[in-house]
C-alpha atoms as a PDB file:
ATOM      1  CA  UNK A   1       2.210  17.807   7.647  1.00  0.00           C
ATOM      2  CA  UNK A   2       5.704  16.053   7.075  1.00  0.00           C
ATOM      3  CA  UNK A   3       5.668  15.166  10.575  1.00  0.00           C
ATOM      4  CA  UNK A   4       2.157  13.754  10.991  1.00  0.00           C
ATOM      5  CA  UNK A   5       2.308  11.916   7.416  1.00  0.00           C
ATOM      6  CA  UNK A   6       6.329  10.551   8.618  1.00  0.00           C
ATOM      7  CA  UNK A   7       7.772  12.359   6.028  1.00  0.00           C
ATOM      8  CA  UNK A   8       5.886  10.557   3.443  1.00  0.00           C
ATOM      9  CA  UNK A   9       4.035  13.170   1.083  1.00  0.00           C
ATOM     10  CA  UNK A  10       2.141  10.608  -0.480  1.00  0.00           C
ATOM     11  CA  UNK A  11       0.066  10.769   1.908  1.00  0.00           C
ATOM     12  CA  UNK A  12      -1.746  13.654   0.419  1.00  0.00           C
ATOM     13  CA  UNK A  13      -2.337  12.134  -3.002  1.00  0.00           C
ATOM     14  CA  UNK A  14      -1.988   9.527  -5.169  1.00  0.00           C
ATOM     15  CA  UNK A  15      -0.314  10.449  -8.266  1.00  0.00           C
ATOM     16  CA  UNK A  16      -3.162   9.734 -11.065  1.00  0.00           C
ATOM     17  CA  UNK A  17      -6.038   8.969  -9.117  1.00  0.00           C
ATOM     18  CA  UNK A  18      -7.528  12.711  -9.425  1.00  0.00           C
ATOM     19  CA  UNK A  19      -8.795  12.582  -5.433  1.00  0.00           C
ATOM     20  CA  UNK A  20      -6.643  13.343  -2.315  1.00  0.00           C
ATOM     21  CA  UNK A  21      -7.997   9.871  -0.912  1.00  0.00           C
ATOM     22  CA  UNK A  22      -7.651   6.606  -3.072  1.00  0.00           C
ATOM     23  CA  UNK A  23      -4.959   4.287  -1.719  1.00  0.00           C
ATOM     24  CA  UNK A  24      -2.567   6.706  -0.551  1.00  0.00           C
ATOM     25  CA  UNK A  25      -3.492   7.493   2.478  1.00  0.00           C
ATOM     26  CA  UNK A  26      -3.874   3.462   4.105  1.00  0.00           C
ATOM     27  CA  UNK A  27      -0.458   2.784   2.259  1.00  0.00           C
ATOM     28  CA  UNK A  28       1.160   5.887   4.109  1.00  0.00           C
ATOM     29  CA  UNK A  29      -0.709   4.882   7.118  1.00  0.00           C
ATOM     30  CA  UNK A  30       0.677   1.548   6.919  1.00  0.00           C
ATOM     31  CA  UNK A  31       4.224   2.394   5.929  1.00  0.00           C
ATOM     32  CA  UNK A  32       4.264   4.619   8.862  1.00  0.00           C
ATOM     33  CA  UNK A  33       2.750   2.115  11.125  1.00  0.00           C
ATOM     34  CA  UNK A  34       5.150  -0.443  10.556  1.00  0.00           C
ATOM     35  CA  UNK A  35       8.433   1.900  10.716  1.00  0.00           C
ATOM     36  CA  UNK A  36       6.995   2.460  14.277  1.00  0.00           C
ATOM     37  CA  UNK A  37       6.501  -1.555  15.166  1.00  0.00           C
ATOM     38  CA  UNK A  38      10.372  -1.504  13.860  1.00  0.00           C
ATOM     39  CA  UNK A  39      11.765   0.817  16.585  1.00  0.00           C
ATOM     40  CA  UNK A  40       8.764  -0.356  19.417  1.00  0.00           C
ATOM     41  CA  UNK A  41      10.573  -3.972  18.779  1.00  0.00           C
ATOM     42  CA  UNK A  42      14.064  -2.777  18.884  1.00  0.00           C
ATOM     43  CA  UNK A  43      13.719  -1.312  22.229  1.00  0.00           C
ATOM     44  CA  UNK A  44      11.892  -4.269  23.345  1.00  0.00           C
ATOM     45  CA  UNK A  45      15.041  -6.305  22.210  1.00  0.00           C
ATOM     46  CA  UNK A  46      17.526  -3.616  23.702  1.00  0.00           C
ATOM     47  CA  UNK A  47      15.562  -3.722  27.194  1.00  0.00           C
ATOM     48  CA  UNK A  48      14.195  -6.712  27.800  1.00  0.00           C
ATOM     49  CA  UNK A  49      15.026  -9.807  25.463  1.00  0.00           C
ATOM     50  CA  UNK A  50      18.611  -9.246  25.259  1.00  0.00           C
ATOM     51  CA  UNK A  51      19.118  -8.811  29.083  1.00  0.00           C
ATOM     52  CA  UNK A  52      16.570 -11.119  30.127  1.00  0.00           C
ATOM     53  CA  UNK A  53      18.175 -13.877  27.891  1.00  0.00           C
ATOM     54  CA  UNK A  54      21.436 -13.429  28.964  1.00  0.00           C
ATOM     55  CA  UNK A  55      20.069 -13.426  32.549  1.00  0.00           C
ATOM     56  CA  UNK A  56      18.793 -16.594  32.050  1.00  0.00           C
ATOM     57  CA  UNK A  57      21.139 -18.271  29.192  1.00  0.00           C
ATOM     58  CA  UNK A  58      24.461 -16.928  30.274  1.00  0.00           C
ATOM     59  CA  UNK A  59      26.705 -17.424  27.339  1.00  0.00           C
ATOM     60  CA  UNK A  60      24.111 -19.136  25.407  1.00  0.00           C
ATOM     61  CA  UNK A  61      23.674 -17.512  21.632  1.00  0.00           C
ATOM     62  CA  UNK A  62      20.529 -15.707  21.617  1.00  0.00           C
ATOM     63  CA  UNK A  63      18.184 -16.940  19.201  1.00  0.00           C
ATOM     64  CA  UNK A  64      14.905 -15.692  20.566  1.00  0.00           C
ATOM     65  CA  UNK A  65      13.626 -12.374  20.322  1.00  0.00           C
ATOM     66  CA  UNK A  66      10.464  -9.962  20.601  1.00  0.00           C
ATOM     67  CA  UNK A  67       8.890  -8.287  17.310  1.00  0.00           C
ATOM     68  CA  UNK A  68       5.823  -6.770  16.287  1.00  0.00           C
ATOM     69  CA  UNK A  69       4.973  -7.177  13.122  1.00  0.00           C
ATOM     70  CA  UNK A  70       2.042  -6.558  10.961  1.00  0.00           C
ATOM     71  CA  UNK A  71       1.205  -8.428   7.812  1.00  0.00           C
ATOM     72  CA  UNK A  72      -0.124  -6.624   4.695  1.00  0.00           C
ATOM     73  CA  UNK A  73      -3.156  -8.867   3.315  1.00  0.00           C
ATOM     74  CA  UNK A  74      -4.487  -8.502  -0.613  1.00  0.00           C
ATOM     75  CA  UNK A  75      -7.382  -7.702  -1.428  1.00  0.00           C
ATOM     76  CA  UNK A  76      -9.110 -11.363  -3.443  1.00  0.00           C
ATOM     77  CA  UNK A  77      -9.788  -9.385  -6.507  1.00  0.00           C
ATOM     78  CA  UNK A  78      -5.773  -8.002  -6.524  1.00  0.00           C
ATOM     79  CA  UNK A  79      -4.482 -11.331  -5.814  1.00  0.00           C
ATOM     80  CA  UNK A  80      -6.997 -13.290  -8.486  1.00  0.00           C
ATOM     81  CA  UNK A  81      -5.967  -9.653 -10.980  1.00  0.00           C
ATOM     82  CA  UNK A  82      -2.063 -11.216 -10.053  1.00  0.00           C
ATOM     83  CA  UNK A  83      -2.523 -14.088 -10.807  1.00  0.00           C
ATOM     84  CA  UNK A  84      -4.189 -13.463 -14.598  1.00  0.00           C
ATOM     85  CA  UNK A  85      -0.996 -11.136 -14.921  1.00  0.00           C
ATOM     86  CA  UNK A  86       1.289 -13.915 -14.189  1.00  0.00           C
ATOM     87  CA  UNK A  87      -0.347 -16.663 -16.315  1.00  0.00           C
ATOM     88  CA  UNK A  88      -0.679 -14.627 -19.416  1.00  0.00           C
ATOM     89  CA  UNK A  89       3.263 -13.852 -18.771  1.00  0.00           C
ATOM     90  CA  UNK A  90       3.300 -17.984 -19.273  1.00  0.00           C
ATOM     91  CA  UNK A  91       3.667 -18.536 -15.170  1.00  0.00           C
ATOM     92  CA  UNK A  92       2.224 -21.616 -14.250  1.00  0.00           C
ATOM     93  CA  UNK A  93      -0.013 -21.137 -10.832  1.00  0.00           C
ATOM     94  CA  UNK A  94      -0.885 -23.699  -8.503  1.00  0.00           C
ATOM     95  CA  UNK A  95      -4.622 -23.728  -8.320  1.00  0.00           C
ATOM     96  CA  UNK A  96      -4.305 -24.919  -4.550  1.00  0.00           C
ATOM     97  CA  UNK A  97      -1.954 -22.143  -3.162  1.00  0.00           C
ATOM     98  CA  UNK A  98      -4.011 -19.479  -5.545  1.00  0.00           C
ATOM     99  CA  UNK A  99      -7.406 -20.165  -3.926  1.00  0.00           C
ATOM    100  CA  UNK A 100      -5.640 -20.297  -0.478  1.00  0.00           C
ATOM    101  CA  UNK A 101      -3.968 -16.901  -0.932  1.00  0.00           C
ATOM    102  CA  UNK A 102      -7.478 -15.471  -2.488  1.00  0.00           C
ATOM    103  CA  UNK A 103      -9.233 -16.843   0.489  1.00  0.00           C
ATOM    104  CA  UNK A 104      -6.820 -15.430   3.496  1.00  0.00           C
ATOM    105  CA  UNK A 105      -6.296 -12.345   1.257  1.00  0.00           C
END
């Protein structure tokens, strides 16, 4: 199970939730997804970018690079749930960047 789940036991429950499901699961699922887009884009780097660049740009710094990368998006009702945490802790929000994070999640 280690193996499958990464080596991330939460996987198989969330601590308080009572169920095996609930979040766990998706945020294992997305931890391990992302430790795997690390090491895809470090060979990409090591096999192509780095020799392909230097190929191309001898003795030129190397400022370009390939990465995957996967961004995490909120859930409206946890960033709008945020956002009440933060103002009642005296935070002032900007109205504009809170309904454009609520809307893209």
């Amino acid at each position: 199970m280690l193996a499958a789940t990464g080596g991330k036991l939460t996987a198989l429950t969330d601590p308080g939730t009572g169920t095996l499901a609930g979040g766990a699961h998706q945020r294992a699922f997305d931890d391990i997804t992302e430790a795997e887009a690390a090491l895809i884009s470090e060979i990409f780097q090591q096999q192509f970018d780095r020799p392909l660049l230097k190929k191309i740009f001898p003795g030129q710094p190397q400022l370009a690079y390939f990465e995957l990368a996967a961004t995490r998006s909120l859930d409206p009702a946890d960033v709008i749930s945020q956002a009440l945490t933060l103002a009642r802790a005296g935070y002032e929000i900007d109205p504009a960047e809170l309904s454009e994070r609520r809307a893209t999640g």
